[in-house]
Structure formats: C-alpha cells, structure tokens
N, C-alpha and C. Protein backbone atom coordinates (compact mmCIF):
# COMPACT_ATOMS: atom_id res chain seq x y z
N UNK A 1 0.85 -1.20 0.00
CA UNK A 1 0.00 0.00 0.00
C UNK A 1 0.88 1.24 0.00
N UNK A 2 0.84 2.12 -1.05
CA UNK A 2 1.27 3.33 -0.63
C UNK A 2 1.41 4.35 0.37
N UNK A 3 2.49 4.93 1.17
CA UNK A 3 2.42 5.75 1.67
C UNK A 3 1.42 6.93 1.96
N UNK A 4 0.83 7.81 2.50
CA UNK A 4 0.24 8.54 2.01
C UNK A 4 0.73 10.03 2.56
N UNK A 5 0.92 11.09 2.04
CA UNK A 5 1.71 12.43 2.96
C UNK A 5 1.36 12.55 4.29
N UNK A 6 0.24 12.43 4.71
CA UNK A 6 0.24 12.45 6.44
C UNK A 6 0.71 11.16 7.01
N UNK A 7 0.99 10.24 6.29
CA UNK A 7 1.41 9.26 7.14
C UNK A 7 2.96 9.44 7.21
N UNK A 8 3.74 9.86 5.96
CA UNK A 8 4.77 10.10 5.94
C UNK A 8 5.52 11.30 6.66
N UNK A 9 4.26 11.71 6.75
CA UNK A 9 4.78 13.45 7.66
C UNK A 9 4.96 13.27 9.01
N UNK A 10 3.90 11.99 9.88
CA UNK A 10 4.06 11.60 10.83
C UNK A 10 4.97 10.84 11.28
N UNK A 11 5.67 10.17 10.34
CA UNK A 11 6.92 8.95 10.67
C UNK A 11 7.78 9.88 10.67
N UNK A 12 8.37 11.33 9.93
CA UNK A 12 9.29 11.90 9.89
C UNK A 12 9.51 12.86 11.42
N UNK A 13 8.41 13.08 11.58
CA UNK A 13 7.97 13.54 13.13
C UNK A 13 8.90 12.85 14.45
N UNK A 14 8.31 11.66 13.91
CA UNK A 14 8.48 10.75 15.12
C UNK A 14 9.82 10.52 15.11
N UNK A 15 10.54 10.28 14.12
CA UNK A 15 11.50 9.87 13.82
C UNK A 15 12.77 10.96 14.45
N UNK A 16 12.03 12.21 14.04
CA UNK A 16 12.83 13.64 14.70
C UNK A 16 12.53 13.37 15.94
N UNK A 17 11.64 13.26 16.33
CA UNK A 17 11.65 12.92 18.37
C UNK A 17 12.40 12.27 18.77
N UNK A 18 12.79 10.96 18.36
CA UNK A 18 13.41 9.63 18.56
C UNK A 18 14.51 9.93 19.15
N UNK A 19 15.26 11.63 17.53
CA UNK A 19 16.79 12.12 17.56
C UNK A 19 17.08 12.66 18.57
N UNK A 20 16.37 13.50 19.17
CA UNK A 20 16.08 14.18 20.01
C UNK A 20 15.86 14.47 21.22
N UNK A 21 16.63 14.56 22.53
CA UNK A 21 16.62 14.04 23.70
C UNK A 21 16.42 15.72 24.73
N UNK A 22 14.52 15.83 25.12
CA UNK A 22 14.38 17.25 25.71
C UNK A 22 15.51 17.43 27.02
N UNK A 23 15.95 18.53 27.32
CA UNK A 23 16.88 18.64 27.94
C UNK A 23 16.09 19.36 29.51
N UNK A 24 14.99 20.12 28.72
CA UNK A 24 13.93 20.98 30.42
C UNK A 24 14.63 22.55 29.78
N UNK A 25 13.44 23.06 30.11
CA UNK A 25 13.07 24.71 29.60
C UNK A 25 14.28 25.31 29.99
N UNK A 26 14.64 26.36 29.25
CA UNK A 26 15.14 27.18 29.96
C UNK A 26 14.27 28.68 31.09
N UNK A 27 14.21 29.14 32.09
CA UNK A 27 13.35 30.04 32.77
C UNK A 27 13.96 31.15 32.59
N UNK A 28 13.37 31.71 31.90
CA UNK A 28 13.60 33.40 31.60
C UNK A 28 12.46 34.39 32.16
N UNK A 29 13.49 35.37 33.61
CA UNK A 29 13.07 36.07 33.78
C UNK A 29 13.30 37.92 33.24
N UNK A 30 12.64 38.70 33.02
CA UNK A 30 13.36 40.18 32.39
C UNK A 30 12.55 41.31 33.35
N UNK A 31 13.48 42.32 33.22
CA UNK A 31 13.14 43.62 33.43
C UNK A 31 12.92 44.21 32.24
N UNK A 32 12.32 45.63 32.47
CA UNK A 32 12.49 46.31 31.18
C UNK A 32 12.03 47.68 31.73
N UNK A 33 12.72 48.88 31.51
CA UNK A 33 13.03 50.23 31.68
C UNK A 33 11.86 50.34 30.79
N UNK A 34 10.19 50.91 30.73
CA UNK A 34 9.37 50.69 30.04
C UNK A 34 9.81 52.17 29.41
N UNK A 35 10.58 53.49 29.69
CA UNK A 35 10.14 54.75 28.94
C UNK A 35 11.84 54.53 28.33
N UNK A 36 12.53 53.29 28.96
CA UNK A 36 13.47 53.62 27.72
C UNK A 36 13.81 52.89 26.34
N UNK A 37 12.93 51.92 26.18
CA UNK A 37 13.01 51.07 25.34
C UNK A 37 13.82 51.61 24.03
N UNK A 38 13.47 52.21 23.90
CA UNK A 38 14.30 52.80 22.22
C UNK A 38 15.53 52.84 22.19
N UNK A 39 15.98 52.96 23.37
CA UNK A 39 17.75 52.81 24.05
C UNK A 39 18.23 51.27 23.74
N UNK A 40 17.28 50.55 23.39
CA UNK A 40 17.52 48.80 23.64
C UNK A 40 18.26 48.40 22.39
N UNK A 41 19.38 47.65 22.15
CA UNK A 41 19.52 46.94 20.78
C UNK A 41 20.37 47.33 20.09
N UNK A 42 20.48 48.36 19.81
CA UNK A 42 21.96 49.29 19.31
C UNK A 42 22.93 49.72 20.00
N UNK A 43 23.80 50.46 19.01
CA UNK A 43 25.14 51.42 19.94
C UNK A 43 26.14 50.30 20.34
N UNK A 44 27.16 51.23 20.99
CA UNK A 44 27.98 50.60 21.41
C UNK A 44 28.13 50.04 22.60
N UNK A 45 28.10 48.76 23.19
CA UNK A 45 28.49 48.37 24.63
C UNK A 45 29.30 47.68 25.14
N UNK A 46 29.98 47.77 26.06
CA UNK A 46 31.12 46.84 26.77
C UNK A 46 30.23 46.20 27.51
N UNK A 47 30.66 44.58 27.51
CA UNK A 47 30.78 43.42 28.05
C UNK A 47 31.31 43.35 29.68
N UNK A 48 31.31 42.89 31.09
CA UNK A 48 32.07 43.22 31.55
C UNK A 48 31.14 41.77 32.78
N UNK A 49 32.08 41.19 34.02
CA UNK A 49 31.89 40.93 35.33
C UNK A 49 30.92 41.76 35.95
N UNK A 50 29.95 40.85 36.43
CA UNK A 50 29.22 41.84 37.68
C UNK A 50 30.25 42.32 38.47
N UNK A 51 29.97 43.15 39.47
CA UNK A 51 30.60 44.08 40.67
C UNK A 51 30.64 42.74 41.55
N UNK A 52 32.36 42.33 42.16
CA UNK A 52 32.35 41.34 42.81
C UNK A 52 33.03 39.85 42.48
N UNK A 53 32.92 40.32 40.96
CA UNK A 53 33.21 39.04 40.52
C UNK A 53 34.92 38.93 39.63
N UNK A 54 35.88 37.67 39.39
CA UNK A 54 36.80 37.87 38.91
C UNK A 54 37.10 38.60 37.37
N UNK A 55 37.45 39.32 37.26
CA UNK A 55 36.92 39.98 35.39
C UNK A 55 37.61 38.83 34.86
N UNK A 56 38.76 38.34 34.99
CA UNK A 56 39.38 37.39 34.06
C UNK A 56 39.29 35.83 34.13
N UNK A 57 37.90 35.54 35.07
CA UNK A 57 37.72 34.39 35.62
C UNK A 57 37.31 33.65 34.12
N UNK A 58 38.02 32.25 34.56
CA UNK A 58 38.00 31.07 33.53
C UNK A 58 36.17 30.89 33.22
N UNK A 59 35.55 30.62 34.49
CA UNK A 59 34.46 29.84 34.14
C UNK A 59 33.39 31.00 33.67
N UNK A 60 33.83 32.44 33.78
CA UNK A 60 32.84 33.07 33.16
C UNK A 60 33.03 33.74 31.71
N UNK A 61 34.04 32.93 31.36
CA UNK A 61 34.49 33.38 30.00
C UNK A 61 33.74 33.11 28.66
N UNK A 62 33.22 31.83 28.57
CA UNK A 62 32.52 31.41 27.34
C UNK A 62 30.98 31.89 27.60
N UNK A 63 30.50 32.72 29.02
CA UNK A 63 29.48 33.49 28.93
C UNK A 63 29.82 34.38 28.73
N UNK A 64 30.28 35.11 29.35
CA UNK A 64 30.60 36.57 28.57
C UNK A 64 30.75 36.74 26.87
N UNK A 65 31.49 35.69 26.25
CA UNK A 65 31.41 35.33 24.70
C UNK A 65 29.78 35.35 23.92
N UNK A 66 29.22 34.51 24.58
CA UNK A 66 28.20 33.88 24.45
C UNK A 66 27.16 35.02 24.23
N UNK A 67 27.00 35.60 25.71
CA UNK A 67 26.42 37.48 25.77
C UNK A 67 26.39 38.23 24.76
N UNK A 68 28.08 38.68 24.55
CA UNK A 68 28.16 39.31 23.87
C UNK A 68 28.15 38.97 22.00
N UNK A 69 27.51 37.58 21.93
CA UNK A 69 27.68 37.31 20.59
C UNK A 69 25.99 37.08 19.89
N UNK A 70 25.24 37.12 21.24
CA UNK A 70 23.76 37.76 21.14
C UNK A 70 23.48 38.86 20.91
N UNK A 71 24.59 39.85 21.91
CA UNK A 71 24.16 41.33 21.82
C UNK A 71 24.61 41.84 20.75
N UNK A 72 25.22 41.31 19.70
CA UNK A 72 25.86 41.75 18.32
C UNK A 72 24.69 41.02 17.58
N UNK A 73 24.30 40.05 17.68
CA UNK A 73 22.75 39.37 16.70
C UNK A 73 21.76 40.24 16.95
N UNK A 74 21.06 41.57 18.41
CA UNK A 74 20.48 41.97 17.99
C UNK A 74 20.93 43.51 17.84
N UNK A 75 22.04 43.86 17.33
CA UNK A 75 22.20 45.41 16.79
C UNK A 75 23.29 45.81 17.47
N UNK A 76 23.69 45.35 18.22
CA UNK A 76 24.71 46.03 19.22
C UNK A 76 26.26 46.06 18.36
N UNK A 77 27.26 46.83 18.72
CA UNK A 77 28.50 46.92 18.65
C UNK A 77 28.98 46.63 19.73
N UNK A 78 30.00 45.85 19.86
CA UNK A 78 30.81 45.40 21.00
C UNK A 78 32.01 46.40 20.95
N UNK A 79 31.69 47.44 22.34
CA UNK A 79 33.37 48.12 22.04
C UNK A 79 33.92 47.70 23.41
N UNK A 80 35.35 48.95 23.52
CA UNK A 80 35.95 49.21 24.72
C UNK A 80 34.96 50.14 25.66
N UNK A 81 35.56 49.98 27.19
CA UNK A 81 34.20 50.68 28.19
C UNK A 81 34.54 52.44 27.90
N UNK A 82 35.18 53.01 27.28
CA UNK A 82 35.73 54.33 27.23
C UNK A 82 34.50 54.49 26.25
N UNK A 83 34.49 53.81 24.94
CA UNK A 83 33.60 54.08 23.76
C UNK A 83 32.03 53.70 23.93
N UNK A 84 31.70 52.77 25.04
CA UNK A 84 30.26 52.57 25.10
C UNK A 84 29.61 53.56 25.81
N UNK A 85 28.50 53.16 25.23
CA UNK A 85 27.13 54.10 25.30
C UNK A 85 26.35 53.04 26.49
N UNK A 86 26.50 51.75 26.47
CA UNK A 86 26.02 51.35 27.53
C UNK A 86 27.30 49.86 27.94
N UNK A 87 26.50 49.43 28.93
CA UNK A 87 27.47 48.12 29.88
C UNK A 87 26.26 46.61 30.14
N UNK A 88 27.15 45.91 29.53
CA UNK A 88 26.25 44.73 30.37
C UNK A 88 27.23 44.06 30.90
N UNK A 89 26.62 43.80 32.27
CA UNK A 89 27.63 43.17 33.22
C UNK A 89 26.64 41.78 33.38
N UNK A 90 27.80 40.37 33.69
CA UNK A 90 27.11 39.37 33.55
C UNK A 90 27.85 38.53 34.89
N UNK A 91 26.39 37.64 35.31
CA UNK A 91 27.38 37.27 36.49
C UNK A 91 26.89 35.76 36.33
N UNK A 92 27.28 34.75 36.74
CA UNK A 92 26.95 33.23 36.66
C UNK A 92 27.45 32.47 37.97
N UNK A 93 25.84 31.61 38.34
CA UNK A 93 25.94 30.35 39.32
C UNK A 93 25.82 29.38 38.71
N UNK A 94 26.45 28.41 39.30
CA UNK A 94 26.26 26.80 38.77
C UNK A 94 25.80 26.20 40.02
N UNK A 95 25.27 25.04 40.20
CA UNK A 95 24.63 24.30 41.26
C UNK A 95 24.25 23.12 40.73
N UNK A 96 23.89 22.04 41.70
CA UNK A 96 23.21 20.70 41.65
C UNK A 96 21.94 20.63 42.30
N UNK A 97 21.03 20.01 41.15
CA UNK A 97 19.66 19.54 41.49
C UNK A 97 19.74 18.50 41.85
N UNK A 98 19.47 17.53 43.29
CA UNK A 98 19.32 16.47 43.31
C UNK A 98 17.93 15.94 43.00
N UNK A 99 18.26 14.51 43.34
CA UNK A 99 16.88 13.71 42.73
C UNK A 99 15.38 14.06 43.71
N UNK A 100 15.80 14.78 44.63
CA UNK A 100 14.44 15.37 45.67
C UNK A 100 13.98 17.10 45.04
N UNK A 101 14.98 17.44 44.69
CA UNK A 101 14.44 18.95 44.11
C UNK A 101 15.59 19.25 44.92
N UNK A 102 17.03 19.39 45.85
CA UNK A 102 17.04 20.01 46.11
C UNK A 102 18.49 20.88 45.99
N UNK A 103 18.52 22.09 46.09
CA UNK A 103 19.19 23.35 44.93
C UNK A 103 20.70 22.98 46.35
N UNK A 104 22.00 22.76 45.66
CA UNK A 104 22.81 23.09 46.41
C UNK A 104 24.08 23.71 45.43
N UNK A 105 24.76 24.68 45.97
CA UNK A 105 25.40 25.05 44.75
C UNK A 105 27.07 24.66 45.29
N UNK A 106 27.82 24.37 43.98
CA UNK A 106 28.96 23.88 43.98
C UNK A 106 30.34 24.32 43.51
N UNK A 107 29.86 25.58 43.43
CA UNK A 107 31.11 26.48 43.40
C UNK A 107 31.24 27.72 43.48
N UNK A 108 32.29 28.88 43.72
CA UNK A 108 31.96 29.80 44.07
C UNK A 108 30.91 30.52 42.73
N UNK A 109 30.18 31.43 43.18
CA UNK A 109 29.70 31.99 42.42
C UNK A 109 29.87 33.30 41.49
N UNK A 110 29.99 33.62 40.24
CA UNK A 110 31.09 34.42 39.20
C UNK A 110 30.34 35.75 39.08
N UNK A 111 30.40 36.80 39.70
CA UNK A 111 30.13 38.12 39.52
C UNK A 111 29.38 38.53 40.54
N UNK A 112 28.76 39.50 41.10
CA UNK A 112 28.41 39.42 42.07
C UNK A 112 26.60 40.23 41.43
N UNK A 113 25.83 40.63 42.95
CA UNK A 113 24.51 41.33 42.34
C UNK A 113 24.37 42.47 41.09
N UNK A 114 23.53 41.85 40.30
CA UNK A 114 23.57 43.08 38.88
C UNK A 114 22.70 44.29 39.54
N UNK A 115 22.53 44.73 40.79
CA UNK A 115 21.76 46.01 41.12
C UNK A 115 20.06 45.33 41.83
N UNK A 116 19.26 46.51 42.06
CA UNK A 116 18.44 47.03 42.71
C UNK A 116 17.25 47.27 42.15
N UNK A 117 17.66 47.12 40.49
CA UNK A 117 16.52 47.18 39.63
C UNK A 117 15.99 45.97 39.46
N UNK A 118 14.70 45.89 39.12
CA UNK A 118 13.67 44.74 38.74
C UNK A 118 14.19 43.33 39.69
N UNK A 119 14.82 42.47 39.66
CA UNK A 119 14.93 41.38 40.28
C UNK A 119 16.02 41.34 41.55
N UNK A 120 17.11 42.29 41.42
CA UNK A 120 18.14 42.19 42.12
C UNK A 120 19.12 40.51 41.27
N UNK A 121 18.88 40.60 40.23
CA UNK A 121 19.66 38.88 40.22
C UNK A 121 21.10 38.76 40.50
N UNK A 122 21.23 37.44 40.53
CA UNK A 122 22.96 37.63 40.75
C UNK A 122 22.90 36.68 42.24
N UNK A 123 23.28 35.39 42.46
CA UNK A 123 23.35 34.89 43.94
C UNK A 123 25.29 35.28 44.32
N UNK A 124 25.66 35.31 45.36
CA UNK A 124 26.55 35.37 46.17
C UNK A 124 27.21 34.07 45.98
N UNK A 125 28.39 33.54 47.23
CA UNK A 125 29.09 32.46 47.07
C UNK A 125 28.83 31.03 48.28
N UNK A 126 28.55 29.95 47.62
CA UNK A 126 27.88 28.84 47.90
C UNK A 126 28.84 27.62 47.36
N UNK A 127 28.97 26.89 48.29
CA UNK A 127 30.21 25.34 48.29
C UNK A 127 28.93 24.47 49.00
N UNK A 128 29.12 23.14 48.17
CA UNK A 128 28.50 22.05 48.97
C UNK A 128 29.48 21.21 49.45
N UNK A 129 29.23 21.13 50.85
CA UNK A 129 30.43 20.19 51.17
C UNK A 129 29.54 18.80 51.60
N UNK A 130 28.18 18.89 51.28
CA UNK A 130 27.59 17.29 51.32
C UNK A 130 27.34 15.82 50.27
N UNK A 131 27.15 14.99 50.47
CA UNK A 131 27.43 14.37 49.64
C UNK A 131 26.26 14.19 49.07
N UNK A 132 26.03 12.80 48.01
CA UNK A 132 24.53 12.33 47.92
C UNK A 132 24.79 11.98 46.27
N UNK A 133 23.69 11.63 45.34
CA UNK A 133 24.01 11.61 43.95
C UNK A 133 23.06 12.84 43.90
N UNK A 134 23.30 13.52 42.63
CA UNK A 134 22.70 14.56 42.32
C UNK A 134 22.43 14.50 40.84
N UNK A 135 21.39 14.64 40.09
CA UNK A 135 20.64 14.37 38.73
C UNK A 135 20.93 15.50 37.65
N UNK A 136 20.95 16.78 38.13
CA UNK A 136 20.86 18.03 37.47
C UNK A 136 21.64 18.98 37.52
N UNK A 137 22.61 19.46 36.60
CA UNK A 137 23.25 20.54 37.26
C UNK A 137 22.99 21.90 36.62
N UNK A 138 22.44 22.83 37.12
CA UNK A 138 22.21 23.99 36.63
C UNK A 138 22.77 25.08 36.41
N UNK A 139 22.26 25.88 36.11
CA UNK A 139 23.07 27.05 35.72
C UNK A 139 22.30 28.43 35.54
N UNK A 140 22.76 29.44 36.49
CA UNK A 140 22.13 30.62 36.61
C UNK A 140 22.66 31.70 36.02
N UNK A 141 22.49 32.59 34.37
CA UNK A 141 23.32 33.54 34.07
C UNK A 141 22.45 34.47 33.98
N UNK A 142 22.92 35.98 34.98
CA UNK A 142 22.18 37.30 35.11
C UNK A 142 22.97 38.20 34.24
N UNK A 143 22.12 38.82 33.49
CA UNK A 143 22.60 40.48 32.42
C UNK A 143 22.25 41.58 33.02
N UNK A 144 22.72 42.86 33.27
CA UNK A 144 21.95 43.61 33.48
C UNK A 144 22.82 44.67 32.78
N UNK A 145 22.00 45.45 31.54
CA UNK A 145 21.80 46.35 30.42
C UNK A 145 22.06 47.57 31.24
N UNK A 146 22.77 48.63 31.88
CA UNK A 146 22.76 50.20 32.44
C UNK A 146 23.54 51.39 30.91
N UNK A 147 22.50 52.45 31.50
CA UNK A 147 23.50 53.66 30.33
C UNK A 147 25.06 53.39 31.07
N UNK A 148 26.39 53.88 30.46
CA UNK A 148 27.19 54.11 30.60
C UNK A 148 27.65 55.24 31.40
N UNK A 149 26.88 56.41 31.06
CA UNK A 149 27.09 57.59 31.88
C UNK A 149 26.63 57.73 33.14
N UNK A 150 25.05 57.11 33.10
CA UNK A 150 24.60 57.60 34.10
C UNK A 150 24.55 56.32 35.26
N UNK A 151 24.80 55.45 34.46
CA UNK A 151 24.48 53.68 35.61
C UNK A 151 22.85 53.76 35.86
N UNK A 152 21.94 54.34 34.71
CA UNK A 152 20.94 53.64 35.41
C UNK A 152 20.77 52.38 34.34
N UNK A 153 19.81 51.38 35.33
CA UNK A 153 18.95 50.05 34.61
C UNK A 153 18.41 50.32 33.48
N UNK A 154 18.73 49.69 32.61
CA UNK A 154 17.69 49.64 31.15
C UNK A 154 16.87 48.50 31.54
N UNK A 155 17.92 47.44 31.36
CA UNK A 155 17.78 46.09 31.42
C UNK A 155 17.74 44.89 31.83
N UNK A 156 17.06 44.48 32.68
CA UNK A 156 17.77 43.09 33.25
C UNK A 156 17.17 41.56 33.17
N UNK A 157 17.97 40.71 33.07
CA UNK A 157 17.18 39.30 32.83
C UNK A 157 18.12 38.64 33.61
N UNK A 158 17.12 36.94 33.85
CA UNK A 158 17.94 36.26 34.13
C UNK A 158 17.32 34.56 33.59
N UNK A 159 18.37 33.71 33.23
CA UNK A 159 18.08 32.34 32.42
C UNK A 159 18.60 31.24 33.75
N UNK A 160 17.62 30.27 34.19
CA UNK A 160 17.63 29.45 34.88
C UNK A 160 17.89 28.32 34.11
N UNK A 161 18.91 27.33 34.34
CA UNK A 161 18.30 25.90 33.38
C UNK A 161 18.85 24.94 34.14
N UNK A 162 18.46 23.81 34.26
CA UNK A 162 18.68 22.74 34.77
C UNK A 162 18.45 21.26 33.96
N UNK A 163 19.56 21.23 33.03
CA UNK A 163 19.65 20.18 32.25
C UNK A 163 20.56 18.51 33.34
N UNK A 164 19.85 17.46 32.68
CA UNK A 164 20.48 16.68 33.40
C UNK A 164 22.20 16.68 33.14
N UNK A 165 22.85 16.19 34.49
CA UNK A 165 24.17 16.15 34.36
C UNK A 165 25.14 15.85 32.99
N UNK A 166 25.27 14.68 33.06
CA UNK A 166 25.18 14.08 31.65
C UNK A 166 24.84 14.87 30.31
N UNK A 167 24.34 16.09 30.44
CA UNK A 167 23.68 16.10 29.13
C UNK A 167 24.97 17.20 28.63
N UNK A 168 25.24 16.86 27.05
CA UNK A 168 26.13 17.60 26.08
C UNK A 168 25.83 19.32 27.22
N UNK A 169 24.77 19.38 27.09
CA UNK A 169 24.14 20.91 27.27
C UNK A 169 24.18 21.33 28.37
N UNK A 170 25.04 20.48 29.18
CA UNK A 170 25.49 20.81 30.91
C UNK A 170 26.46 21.95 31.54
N UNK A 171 27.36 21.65 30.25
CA UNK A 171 29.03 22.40 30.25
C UNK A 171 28.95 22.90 29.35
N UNK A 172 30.40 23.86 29.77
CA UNK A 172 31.27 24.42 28.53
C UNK A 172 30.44 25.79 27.78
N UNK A 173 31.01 25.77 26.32
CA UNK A 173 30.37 26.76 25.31
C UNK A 173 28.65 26.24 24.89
N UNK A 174 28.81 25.16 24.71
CA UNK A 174 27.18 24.44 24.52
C UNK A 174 26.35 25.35 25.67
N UNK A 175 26.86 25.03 26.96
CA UNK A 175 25.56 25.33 27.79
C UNK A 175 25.82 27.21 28.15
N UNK A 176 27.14 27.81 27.33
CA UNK A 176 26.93 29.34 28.29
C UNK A 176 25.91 29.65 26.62
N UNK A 177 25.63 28.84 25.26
CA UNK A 177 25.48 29.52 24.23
C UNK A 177 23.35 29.41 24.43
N UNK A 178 23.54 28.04 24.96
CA UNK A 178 21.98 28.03 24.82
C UNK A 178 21.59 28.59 26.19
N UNK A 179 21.63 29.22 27.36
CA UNK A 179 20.89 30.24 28.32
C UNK A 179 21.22 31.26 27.81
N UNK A 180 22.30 32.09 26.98
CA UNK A 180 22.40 33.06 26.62
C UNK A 180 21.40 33.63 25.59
N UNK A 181 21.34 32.26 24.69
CA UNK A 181 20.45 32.76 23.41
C UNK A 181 18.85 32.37 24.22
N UNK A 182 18.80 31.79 25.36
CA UNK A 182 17.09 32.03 25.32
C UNK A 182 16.64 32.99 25.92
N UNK A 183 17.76 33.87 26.68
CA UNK A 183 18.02 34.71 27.55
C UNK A 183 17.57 36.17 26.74
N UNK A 184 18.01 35.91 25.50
CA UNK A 184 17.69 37.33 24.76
C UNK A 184 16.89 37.09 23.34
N UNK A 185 16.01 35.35 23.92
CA UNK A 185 14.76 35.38 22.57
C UNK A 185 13.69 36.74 22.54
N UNK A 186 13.62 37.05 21.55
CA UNK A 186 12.43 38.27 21.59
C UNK A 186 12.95 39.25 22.82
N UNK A 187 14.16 39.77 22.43
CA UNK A 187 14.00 40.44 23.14
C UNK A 187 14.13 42.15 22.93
N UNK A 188 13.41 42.96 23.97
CA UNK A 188 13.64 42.95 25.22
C UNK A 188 12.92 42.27 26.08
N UNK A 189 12.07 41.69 25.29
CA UNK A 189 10.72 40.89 26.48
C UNK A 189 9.93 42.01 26.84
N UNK A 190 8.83 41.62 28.30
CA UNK A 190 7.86 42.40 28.36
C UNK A 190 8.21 42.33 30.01
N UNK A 191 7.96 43.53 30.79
CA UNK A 191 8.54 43.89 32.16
C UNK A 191 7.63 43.35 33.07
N UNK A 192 8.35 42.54 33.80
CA UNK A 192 8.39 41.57 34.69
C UNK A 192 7.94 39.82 34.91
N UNK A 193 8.19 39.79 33.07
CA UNK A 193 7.80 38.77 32.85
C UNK A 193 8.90 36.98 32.51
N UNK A 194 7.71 36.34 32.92
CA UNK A 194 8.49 34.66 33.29
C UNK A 194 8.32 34.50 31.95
N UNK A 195 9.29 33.46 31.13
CA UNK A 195 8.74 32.67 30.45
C UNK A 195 9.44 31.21 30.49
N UNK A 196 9.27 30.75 29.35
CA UNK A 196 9.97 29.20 29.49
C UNK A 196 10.56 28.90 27.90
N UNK A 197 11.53 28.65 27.52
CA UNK A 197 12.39 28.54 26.59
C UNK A 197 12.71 27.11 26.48
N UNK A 198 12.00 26.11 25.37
CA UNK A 198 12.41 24.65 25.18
C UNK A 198 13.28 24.52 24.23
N UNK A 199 14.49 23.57 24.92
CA UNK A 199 15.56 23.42 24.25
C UNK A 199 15.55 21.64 24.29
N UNK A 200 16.38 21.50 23.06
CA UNK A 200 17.07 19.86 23.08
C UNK A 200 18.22 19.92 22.61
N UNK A 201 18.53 17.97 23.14
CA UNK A 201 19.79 18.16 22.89
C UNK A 201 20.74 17.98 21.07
C-alpha cells in the first residue's frame, strides 16, 4: 500500500523525536526600563563581570562570549568601556539539582549582584560540602543592560536551566550559548515577565 503524505509526515515527526533528547526549559526572567526602550539593541556596549566578581575568571568566559555574541545578533556593537554608550555586566551560578528537588550550589559563584533594579539577580558564594548523587546541574546567568554615563537600569534578565548532568548541554560553550540565546529570545521581552524557553539536545 502506498504511503500517504500524512502518514509520511508523521513517521518523519516521530522519527525527529526519537533524535532528540528534551533537555527541560530554559526560565527566563526580564526587566524592562518601560520609557526607555528605544535605548535597547543598538550602539555601542562593553561586556564586563558583575561588581564582585573575577573579570578574568575562567568559568565566566565562554558566557561573557556567548552574551556578547547575542548582543551583536540583535544590533549592538561590542566596544571598549571608554567608547560605550552602555554596559552589560554578567554574572553566573552553577549548582546541583538532586533527585528530591534540592538546589545546592557547587562552586563559588562568578560576579556578584547586577543592582536594585527589577529582580536584584545575581546569587553570592555557595560550596556544597555534602554528599549524595545529584541528577541536574544547573546554571544561573544574570545580564543587566545600564546607560554608561549615568548607571541607570535599562535592562535586566535572568536564564535558569537545569539540564540533566550528563547532558552535552550541561558544560562548557554548549551550555553558556543556549541560556544566553534564550536569555535574549524576543527580546527585550515584556517587564516583569516569566517565560519558558524549550531546548534539546
């Protein structure tokens, strides 16, 4: 019996699921400076460590890349901090989800609070010194968008994800590229809003 296009459309479906191993949303939270929006997306900005954090630290390096290779996808120029018009400072936690839900984090944490505006994001520094197996390891990276001159908030977000250990999308450039990019889907987003960003592996 012949094929017929919906049947074939459905095996190709399935077949893409099969490839395909969901990894769990990414959680995107944002601020948004509602009278300055027009400020958003262009110009020039430096990249930089939250306040607190090592500027030349290893593990926040392929985010900061990552950041800044979004903020050039939507309009931005990446300069030096002398030549920008604005700053995004970026700070990152990592932690373990165990198999009960529960959040312990496992290394120091890379930048410190992005400010006072909209969420305050940005956690402080956290060591687990307990044991146990743990399922998930996550990853917390905060932006926060200020003018240059004046330091106020344009912008701020933050991308939660908690992919299983194991997964490609745990570490490295893989995992600072996909919270970064769901971090600034549609964006600027809409002020004070959650969403959820599905990724695979």
């Amino acid at each position: 019996m012949k094929a017929t296009p919906l049947a074939l459309a459905m095996a190709s479906a399935l077949s893409l699921a099969a490839c395909t191993t969901p990894s769990g949303p990414v959680e995107v939270t944002r601020f948004v400076a509602p009278d300055r929006l027009t400020e958003l997306g262009s110009g020039p900005i430096f990249v930089e460590s939250a306040p607190g954090g090592e500027s030349d630290s290893l593990a926040l390096a392929p985010y900061k890349a990552a950041v800044a290779e979004e903020l050039r996808r939507l309009g931005y120029s990446e300069s030096d901090r002398a030549g920008a018009g604005q700053i995004a400072r970026v700070s990152l936690v990592r932690y373990l989800v165990g198999s009960g839900g529960k959040r312990s984090p496992v290394s120091v944490g890379v930048g410190g609070s992005t400010g006072s505006y909209g969420s305050g994001v940005g956690l402080g520094i956290g060591i687990n010194l307990g044991g146990g197996a743990k399922d998930r390891l996550g990853t917390e990276l905060s932006v926060a968008i200020t003018d240059a001159a004046s330091g106020t908030s344009l912008w701020e977000g933050r991308a939660d994800f908690q992919p299983p250990e194991d997964s490609p999308l745990a570490r490295g450039t893989a995992n600072a590229q996909t919270v970064a990019s769901a971090l600034f889907r549609e964006f600027p987003g809409n002020n004070g809003e959650t969403i959820e960003v599905e990724v695979t592996e």
